[in-house]
C-alpha atoms as a PDB file:
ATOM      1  CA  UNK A   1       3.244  -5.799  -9.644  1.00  0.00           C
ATOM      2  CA  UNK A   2       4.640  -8.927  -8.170  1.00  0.00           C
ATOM      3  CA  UNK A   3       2.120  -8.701  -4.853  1.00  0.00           C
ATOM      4  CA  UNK A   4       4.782  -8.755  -2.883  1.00  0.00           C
ATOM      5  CA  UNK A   5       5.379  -6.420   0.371  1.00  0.00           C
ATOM      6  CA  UNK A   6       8.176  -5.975   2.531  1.00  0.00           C
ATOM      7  CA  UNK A   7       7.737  -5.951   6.222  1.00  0.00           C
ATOM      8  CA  UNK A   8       9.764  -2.976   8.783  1.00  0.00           C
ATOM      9  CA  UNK A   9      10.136  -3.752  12.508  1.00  0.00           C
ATOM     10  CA  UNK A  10      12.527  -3.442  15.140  1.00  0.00           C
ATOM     11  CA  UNK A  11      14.085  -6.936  16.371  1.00  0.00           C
ATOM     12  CA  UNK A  12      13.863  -5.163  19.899  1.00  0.00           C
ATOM     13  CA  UNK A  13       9.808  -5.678  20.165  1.00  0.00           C
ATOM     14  CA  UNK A  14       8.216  -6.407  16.770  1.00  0.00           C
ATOM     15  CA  UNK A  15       9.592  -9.761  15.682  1.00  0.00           C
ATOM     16  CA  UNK A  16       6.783 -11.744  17.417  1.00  0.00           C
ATOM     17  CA  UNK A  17       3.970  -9.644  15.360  1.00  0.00           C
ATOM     18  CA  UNK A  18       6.009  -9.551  11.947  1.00  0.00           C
ATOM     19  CA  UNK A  19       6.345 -13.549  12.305  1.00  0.00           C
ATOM     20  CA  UNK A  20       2.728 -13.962  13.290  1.00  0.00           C
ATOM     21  CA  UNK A  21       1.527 -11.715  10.384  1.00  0.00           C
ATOM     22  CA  UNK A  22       3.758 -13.580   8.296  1.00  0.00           C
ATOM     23  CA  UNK A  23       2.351 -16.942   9.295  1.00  0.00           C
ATOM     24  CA  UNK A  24      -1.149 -15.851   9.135  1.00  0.00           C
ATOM     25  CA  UNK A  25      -0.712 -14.758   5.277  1.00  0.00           C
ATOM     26  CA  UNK A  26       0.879 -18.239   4.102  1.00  0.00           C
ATOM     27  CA  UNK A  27      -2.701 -19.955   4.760  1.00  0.00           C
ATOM     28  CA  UNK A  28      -5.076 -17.273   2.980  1.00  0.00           C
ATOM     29  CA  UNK A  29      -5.915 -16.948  -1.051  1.00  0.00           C
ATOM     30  CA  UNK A  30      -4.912 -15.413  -3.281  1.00  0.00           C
ATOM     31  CA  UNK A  31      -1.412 -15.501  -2.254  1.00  0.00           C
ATOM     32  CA  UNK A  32       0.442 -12.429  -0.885  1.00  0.00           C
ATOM     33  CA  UNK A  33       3.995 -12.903  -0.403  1.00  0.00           C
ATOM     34  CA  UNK A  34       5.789 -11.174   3.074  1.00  0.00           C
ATOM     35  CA  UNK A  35       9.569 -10.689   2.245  1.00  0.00           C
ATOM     36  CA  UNK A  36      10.921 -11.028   6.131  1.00  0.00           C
ATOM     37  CA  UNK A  37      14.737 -10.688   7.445  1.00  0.00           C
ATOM     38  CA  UNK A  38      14.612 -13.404   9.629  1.00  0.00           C
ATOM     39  CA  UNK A  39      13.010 -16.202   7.125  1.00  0.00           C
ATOM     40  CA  UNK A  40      14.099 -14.706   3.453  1.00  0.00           C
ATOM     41  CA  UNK A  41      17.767 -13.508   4.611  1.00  0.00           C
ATOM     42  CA  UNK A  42      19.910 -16.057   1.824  1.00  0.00           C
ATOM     43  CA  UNK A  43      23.618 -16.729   3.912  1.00  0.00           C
ATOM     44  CA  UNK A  44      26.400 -15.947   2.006  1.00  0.00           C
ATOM     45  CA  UNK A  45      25.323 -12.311   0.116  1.00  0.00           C
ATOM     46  CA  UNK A  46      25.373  -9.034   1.473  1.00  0.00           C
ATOM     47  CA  UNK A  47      22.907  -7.931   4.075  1.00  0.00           C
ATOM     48  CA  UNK A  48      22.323  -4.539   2.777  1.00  0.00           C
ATOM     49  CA  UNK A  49      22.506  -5.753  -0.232  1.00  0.00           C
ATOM     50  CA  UNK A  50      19.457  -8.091   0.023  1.00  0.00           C
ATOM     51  CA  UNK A  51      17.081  -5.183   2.267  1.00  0.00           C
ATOM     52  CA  UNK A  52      17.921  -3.092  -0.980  1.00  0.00           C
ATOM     53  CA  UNK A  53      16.795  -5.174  -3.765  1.00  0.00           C
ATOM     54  CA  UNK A  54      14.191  -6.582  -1.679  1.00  0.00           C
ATOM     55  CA  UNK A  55      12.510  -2.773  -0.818  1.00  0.00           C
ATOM     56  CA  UNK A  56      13.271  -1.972  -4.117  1.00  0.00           C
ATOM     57  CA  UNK A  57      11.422  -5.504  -5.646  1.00  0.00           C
ATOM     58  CA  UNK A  58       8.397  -5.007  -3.653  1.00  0.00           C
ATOM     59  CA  UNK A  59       5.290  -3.744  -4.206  1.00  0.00           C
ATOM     60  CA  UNK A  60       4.934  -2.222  -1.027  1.00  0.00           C
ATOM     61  CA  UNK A  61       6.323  -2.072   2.721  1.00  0.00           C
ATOM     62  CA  UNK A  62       4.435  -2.651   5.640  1.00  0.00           C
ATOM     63  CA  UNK A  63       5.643  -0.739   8.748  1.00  0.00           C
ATOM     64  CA  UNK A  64       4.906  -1.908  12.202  1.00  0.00           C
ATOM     65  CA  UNK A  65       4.949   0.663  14.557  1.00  0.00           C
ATOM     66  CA  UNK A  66       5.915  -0.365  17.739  1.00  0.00           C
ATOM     67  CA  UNK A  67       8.245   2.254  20.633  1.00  0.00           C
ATOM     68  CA  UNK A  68      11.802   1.212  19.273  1.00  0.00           C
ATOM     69  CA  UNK A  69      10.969   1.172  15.429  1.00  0.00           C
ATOM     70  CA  UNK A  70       9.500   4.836  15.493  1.00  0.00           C
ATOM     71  CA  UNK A  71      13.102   6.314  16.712  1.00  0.00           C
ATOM     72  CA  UNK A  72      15.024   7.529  14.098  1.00  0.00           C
ATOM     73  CA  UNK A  73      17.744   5.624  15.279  1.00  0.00           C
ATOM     74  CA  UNK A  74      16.243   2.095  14.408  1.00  0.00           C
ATOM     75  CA  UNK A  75      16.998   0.362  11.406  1.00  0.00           C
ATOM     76  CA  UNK A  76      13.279   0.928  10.335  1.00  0.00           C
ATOM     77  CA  UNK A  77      14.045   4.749   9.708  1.00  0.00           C
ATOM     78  CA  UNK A  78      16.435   3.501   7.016  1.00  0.00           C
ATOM     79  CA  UNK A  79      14.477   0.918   5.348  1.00  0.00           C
ATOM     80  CA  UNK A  80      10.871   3.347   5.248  1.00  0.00           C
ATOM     81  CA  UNK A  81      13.092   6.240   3.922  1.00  0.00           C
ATOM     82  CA  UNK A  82      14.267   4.133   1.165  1.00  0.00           C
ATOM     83  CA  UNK A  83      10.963   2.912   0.559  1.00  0.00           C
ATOM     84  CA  UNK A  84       9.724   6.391  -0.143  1.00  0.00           C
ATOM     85  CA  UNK A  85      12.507   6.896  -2.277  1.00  0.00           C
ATOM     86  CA  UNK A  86      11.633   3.406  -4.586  1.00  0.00           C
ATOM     87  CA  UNK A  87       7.897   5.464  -4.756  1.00  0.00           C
ATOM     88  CA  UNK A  88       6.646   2.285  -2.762  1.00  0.00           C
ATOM     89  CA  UNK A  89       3.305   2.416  -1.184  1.00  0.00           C
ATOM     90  CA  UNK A  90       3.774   2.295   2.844  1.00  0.00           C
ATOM     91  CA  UNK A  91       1.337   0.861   4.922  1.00  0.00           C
ATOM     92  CA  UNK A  92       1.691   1.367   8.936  1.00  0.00           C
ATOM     93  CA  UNK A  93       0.395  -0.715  11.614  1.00  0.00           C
ATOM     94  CA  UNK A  94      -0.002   0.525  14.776  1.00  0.00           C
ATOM     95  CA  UNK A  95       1.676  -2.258  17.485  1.00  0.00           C
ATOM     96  CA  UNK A  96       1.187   0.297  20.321  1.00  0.00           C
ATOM     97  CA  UNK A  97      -0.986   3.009  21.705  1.00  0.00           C
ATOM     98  CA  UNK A  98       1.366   5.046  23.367  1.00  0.00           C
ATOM     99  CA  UNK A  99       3.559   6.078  20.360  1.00  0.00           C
ATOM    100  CA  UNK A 100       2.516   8.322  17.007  1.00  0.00           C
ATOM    101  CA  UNK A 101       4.494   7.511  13.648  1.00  0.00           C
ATOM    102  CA  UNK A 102       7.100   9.321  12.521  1.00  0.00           C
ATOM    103  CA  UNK A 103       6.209  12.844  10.806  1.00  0.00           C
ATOM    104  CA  UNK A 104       6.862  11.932   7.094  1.00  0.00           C
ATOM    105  CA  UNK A 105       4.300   8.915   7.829  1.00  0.00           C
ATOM    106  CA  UNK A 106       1.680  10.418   9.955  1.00  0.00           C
ATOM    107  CA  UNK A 107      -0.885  11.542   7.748  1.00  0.00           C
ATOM    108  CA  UNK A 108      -0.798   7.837   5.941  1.00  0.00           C
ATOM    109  CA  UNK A 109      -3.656   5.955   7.702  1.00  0.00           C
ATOM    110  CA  UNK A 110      -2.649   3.191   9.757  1.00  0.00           C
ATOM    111  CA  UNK A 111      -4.262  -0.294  10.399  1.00  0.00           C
ATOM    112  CA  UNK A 112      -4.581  -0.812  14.401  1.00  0.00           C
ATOM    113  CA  UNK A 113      -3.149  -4.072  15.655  1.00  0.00           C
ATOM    114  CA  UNK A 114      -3.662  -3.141  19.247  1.00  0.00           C
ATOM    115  CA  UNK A 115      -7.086  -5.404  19.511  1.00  0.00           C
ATOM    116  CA  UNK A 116      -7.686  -8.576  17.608  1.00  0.00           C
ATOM    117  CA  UNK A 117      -5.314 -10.086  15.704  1.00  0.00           C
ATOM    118  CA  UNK A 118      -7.665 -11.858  13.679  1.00  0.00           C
ATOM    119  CA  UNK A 119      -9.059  -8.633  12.648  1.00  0.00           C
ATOM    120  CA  UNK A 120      -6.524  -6.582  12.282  1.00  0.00           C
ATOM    121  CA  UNK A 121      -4.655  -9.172   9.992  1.00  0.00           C
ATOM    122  CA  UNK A 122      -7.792  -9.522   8.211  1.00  0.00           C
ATOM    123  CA  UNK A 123      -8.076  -5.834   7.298  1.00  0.00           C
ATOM    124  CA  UNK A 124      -4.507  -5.531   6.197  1.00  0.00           C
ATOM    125  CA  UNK A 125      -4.727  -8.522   3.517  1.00  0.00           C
ATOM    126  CA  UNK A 126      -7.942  -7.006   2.506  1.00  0.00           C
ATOM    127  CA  UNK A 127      -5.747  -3.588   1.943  1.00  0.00           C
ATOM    128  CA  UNK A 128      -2.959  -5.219   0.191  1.00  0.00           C
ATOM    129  CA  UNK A 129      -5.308  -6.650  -2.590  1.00  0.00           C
ATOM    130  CA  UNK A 130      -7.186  -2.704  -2.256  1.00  0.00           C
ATOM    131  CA  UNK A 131      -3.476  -1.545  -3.203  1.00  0.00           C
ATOM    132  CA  UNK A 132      -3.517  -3.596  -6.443  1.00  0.00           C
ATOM    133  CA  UNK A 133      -6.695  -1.929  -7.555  1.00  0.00           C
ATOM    134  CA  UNK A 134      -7.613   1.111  -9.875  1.00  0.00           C
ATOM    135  CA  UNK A 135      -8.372   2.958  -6.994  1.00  0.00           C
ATOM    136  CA  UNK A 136      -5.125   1.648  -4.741  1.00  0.00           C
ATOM    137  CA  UNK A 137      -3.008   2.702  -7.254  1.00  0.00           C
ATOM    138  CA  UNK A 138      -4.349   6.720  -7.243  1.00  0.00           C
ATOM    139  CA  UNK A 139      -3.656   6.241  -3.818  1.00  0.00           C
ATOM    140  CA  UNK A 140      -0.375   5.495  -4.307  1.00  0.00           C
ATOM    141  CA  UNK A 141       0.102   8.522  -6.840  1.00  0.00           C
ATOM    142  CA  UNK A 142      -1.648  10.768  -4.309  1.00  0.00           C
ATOM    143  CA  UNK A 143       0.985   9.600  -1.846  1.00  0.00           C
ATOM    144  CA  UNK A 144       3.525   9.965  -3.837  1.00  0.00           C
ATOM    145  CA  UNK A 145       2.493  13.782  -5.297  1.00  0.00           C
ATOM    146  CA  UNK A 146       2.053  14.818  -0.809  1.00  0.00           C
ATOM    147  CA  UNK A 147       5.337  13.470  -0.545  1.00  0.00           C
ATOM    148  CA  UNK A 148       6.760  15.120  -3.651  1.00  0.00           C
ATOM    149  CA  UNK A 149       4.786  18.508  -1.943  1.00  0.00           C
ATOM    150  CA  UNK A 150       6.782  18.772   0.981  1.00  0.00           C
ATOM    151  CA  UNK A 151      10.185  17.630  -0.546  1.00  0.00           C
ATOM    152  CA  UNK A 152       9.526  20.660  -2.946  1.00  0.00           C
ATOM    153  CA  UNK A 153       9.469  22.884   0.225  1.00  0.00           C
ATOM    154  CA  UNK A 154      12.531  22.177   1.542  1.00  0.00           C
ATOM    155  CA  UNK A 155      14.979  21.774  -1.711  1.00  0.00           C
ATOM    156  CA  UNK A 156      18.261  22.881  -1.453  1.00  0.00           C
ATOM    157  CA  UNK A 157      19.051  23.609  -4.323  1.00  0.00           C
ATOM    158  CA  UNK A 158      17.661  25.366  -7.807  1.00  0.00           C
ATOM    159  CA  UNK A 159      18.323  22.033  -9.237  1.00  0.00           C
ATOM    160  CA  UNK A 160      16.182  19.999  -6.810  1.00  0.00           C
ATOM    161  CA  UNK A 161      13.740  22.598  -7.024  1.00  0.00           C
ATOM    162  CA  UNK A 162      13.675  22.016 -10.460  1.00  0.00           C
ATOM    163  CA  UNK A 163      13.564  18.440 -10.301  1.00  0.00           C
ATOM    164  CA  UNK A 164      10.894  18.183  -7.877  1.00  0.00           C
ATOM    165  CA  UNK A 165       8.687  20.580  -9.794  1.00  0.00           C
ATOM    166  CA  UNK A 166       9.238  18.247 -12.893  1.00  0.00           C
ATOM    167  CA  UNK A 167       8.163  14.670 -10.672  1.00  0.00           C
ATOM    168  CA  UNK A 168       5.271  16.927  -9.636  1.00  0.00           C
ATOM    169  CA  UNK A 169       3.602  17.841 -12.570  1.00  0.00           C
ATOM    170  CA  UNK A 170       4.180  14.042 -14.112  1.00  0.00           C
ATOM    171  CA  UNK A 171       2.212  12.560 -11.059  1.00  0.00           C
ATOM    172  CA  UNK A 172      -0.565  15.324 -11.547  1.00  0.00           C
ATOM    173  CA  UNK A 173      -0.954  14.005 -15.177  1.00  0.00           C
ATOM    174  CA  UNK A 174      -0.701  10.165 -13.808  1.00  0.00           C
ATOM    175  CA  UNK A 175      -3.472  11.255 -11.474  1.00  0.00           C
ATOM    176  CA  UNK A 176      -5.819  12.655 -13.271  1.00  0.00           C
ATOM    177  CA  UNK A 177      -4.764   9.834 -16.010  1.00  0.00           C
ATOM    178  CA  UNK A 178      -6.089   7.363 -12.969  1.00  0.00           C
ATOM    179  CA  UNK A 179      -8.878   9.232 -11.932  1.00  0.00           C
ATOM    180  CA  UNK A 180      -9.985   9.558 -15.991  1.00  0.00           C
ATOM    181  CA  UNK A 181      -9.718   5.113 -16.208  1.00  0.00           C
ATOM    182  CA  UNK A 182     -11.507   4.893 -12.739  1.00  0.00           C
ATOM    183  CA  UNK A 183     -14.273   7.249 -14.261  1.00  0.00           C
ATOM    184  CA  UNK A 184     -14.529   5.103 -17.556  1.00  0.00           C
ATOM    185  CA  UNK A 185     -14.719   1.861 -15.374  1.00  0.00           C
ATOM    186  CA  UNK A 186     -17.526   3.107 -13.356  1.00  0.00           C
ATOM    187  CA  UNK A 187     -19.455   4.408 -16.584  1.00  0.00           C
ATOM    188  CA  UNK A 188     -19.178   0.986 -18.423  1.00  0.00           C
ATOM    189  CA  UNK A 189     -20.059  -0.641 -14.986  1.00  0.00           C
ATOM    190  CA  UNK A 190     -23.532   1.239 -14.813  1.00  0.00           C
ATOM    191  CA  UNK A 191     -24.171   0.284 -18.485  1.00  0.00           C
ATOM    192  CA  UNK A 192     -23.645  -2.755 -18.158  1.00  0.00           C
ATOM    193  CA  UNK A 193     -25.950  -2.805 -15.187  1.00  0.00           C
ATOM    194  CA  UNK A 194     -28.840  -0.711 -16.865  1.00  0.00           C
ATOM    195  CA  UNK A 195     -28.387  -3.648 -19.945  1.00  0.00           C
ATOM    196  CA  UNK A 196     -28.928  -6.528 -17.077  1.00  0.00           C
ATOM    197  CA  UNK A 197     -31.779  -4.549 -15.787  1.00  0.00           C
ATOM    198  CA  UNK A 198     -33.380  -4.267 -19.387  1.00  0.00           C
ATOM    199  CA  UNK A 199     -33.023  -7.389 -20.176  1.00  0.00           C
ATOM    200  CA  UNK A 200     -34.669  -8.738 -17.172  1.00  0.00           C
ATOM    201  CA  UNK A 201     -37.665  -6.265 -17.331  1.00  0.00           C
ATOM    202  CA  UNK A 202     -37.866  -7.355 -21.373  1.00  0.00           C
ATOM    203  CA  UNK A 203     -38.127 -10.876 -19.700  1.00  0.00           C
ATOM    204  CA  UNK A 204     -40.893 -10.724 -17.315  1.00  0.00           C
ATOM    205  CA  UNK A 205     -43.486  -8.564 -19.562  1.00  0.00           C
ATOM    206  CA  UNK A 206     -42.687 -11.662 -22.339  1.00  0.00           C
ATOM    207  CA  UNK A 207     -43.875 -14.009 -19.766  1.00  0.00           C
ATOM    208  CA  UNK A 208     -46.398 -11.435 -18.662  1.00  0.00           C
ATOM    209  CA  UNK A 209     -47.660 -10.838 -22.057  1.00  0.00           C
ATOM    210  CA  UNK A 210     -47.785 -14.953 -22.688  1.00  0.00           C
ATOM    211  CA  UNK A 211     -50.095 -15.407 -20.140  1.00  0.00           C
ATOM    212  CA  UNK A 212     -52.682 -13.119 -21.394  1.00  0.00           C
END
């Protein structure tokens, strides 16, 4: 993981928020890096090109929702589609009240951006660095498996089927493979704990005991 997320919107009535989320993360620590059209695009190489390999480089893509970039139409559709097929983790933010996301996205939870900034922009840096967690990343794979679900339902073919099937039973064993280390972590955690809390006990009654 490079911490590194891509950002969707529509030129038509997103580009203020993008840039201002952008801006906002280049002052905040640790570092998360915003790949962005309008300040990343290098002149001279295909356009397509660099969306490609930069959806395909980053750790994530964060879709802001706003009336033009939910058509299927906008150049969004093409560049949250792709995402899904990279396996990237997609994050939506909702730019607008008066719009719902797009049906392959809709039962990801958003981040609301129709109040404060501040706090909305806050929340979705705290979620990025959630991503690159134990627990972000069976998530991801629980993402990934719902998505794999309803491709499975609507292969065209024996092969697909077959295919599908296949990705789905390797992201049930990465999942429960995820779940297993988040278990472990949590165990040694509450050892660990108990220890600190025996040791400090074992601490006071030798004080205790050497005022007697």
């Amino acid at each position: 993981m490079n911490n590194s997320y891509f950002i969707s919107y529509s030129s038509v009535d997103g580009k203020d928020l993008a840039l201002k989320i952008h801006k906002s993360f280049s002052h905040r620590r640790p570092k998360i890096n915003l790949w962005i059209d309008k300040l990343n695009q290098i002149d001279g190489r295909s356009w397509d090109i660099q969306i490609r390999n930069a959806i395909r480089d980053c750790d994530g893509l964060i879709f802001i929702m706003t009336k033009d970039s939910v058509e299927e139409c906008s150049g969004c559709y093409d560049e949250w589609t792709l995402a899904l097929k990279y396996k990237k983790s997609i994050i939506p933010l909702l730019a607008s009240n008066d719009i719902e996301a797009p049906f392959r996205l809709h039962q990801r939870q958003y981040i609301d951006f129709t109040g404060d900034f501040d706090k909305a922009v806050s929340r979705l840096y705290q979620h990025l660095q959630w991503l690159n967690s134990p627990e972000g990343e069976y998530q991801r794979l629980k993402d990934q498996l719902s998505d794999a679900k309803r491709d499975l339902r609507r292969a065209a073919t024996p092969e697909e089927e077959t295919r599908i099937s296949n990705e789905i039973e390797l992201l049930v064993q990465d999942i429960e493979r995820q779940e297993a280390l988040i278990l472990k972590r949590d165990e040694l955690v509450k050892i660990n704990q108990n220890k600190i809390e025996l040791s400090i006990e074992r601490e006071r009654l030798l004080v205790s005991n050497s005022r007697v």
